[in-house]
Protein backbone atom coordinates (compact mmCIF):
# COMPACT_ATOMS: atom_id res chain seq x y z
CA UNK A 1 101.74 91.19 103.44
CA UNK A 2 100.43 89.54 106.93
CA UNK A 3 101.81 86.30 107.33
CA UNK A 4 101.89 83.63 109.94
CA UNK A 5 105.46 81.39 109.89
CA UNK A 6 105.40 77.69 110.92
CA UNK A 7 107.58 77.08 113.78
CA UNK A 8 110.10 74.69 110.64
CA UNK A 9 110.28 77.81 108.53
CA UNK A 10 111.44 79.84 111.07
CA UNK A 11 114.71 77.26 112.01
CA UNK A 12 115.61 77.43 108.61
CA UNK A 13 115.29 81.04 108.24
CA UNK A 14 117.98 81.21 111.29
CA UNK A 15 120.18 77.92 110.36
CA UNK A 16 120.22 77.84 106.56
CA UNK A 17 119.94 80.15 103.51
CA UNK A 18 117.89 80.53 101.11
CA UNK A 19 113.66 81.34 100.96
CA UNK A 20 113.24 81.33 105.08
CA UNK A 21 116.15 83.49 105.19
CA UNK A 22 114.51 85.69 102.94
CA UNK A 23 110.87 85.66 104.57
CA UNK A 24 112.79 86.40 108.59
CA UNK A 25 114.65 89.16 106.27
CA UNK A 26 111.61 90.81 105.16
CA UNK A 27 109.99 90.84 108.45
CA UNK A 28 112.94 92.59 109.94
CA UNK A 29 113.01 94.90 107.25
CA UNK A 30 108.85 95.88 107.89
CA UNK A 31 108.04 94.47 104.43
CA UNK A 32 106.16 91.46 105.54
CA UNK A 33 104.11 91.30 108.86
CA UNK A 34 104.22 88.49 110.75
CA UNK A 35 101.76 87.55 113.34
CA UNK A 36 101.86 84.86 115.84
CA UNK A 37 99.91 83.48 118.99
CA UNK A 38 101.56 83.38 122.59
CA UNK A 39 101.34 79.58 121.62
CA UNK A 40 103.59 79.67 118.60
CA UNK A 41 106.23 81.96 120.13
CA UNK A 42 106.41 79.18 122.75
CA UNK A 43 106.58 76.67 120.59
CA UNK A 44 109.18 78.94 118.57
CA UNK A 45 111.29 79.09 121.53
CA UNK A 46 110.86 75.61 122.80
CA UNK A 47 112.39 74.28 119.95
CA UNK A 48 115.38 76.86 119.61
CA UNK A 49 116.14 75.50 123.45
CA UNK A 50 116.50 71.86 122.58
CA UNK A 51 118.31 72.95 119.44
CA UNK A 52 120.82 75.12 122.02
CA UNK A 53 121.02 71.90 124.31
CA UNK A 54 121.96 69.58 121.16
CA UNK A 55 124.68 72.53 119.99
CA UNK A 56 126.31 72.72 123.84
CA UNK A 57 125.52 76.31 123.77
CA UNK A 58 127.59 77.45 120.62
CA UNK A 59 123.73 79.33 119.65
CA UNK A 60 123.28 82.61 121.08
CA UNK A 61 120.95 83.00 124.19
CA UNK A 62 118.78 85.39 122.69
CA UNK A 63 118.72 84.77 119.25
CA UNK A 64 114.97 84.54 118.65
CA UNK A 65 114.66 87.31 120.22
CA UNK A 66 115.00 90.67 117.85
CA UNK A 67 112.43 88.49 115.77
CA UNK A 68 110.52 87.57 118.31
CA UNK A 69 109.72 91.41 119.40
CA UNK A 70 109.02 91.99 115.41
CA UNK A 71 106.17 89.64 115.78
CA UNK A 72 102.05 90.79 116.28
CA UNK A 73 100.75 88.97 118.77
CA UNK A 74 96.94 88.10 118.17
CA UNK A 75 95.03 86.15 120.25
CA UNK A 76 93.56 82.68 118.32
CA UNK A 77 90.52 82.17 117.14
CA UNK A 78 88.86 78.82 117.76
CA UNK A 79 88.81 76.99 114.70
CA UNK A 80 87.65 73.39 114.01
CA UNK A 81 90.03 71.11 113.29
CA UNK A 82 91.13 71.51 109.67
CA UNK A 83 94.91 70.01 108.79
CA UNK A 84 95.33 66.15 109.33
CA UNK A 85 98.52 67.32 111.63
CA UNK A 86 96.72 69.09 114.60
CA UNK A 87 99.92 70.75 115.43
CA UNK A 88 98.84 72.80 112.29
CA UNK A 89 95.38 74.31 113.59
CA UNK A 90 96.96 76.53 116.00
CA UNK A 91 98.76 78.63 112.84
CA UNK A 92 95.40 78.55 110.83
CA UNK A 93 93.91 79.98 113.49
CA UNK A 94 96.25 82.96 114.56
CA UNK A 95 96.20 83.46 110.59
CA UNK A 96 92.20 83.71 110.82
CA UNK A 97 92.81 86.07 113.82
CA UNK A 98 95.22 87.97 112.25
CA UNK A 99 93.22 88.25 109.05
CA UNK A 100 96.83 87.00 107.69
CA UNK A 101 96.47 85.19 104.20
CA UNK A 102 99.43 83.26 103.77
CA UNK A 103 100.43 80.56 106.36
CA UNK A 104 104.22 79.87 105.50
CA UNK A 105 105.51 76.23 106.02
CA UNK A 106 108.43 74.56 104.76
CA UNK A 107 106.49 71.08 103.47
CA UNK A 108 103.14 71.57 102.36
CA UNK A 109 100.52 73.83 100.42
CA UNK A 110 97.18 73.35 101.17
CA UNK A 111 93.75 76.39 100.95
CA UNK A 112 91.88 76.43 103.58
CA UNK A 113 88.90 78.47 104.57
CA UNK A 114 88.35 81.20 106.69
CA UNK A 115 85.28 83.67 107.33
CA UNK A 116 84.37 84.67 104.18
CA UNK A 117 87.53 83.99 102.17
CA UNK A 118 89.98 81.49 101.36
CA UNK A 119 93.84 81.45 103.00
CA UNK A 120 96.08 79.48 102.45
CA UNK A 121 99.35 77.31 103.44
CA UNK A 122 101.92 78.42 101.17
CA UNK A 123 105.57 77.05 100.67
CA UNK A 124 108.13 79.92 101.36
CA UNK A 125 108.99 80.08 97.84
CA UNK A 126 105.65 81.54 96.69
CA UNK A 127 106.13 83.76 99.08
CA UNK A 128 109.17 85.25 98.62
CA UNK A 129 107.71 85.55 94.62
CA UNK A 130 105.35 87.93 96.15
CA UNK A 131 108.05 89.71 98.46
CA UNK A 132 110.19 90.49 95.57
CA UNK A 133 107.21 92.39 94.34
CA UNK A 134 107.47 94.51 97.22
CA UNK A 135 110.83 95.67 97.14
């Protein structure tokens, strides 16, 4: 399963239990493939530094960083604007790179298009559905 995780998803999956924790687990494990921009991962890491800053340094330094090296990097495709957040279009379109189907975010679920097919932003729930398929 090619997937693209939402920069929300992916704190939760290190900070809480429960679905994201799942989803990072799969990836680790090679039963989900997740794909990301050099964009994201920045954006991953930016917010895992202020998050380090706010904690006084009681997160380890390199915690993103097993995950991080899991990731496929793809290089985006230019999109048009398509989510009403703009901070959005730059996961739709590593997902339209990556040929990735699922876009996992923690708030919303919404299809979008992409060449030829539909994708779409799926809640991590519905995911993990289809990862315990897998197994």
């Amino acid at each position: 399963m090619k997937i693209v995780l939402d920069t929300n998803v992916v704190v939760s999956a290190f900070f809480f239990e429960g679905y994201p924790r799942q989803i990072l687990e799969a990836v680790m494990q090679g039963r989900a493939v997740a794909y990301a921009t050099r964009e994201i991962v920045e954006e991953y890491e930016a917010v895992f530094a202020k998050m380090k800053a706010g904690k006084k340094g009681k997160i380890p330094r390199n915690l993103l960083l097993p995950f991080i090296s899991r990731l496929h990097i793809v290089a985006p495709k230019p999109t048009s604007a398509i989510c009403r957040d703009s901070g959005d279009d730059k996961f739709i379109s590593c997902a339209v790179a990556a040929n990735a189907i699922y876009v996992v975010d923690g708030h919303k679920e919404i299809s979008f298009p992409g060449p030829g097919r539909t994708a779409k932003i799926i809640k991590a729930p519905g995911v993990c559905a289809f990862l315990s398929l897998i197994k």
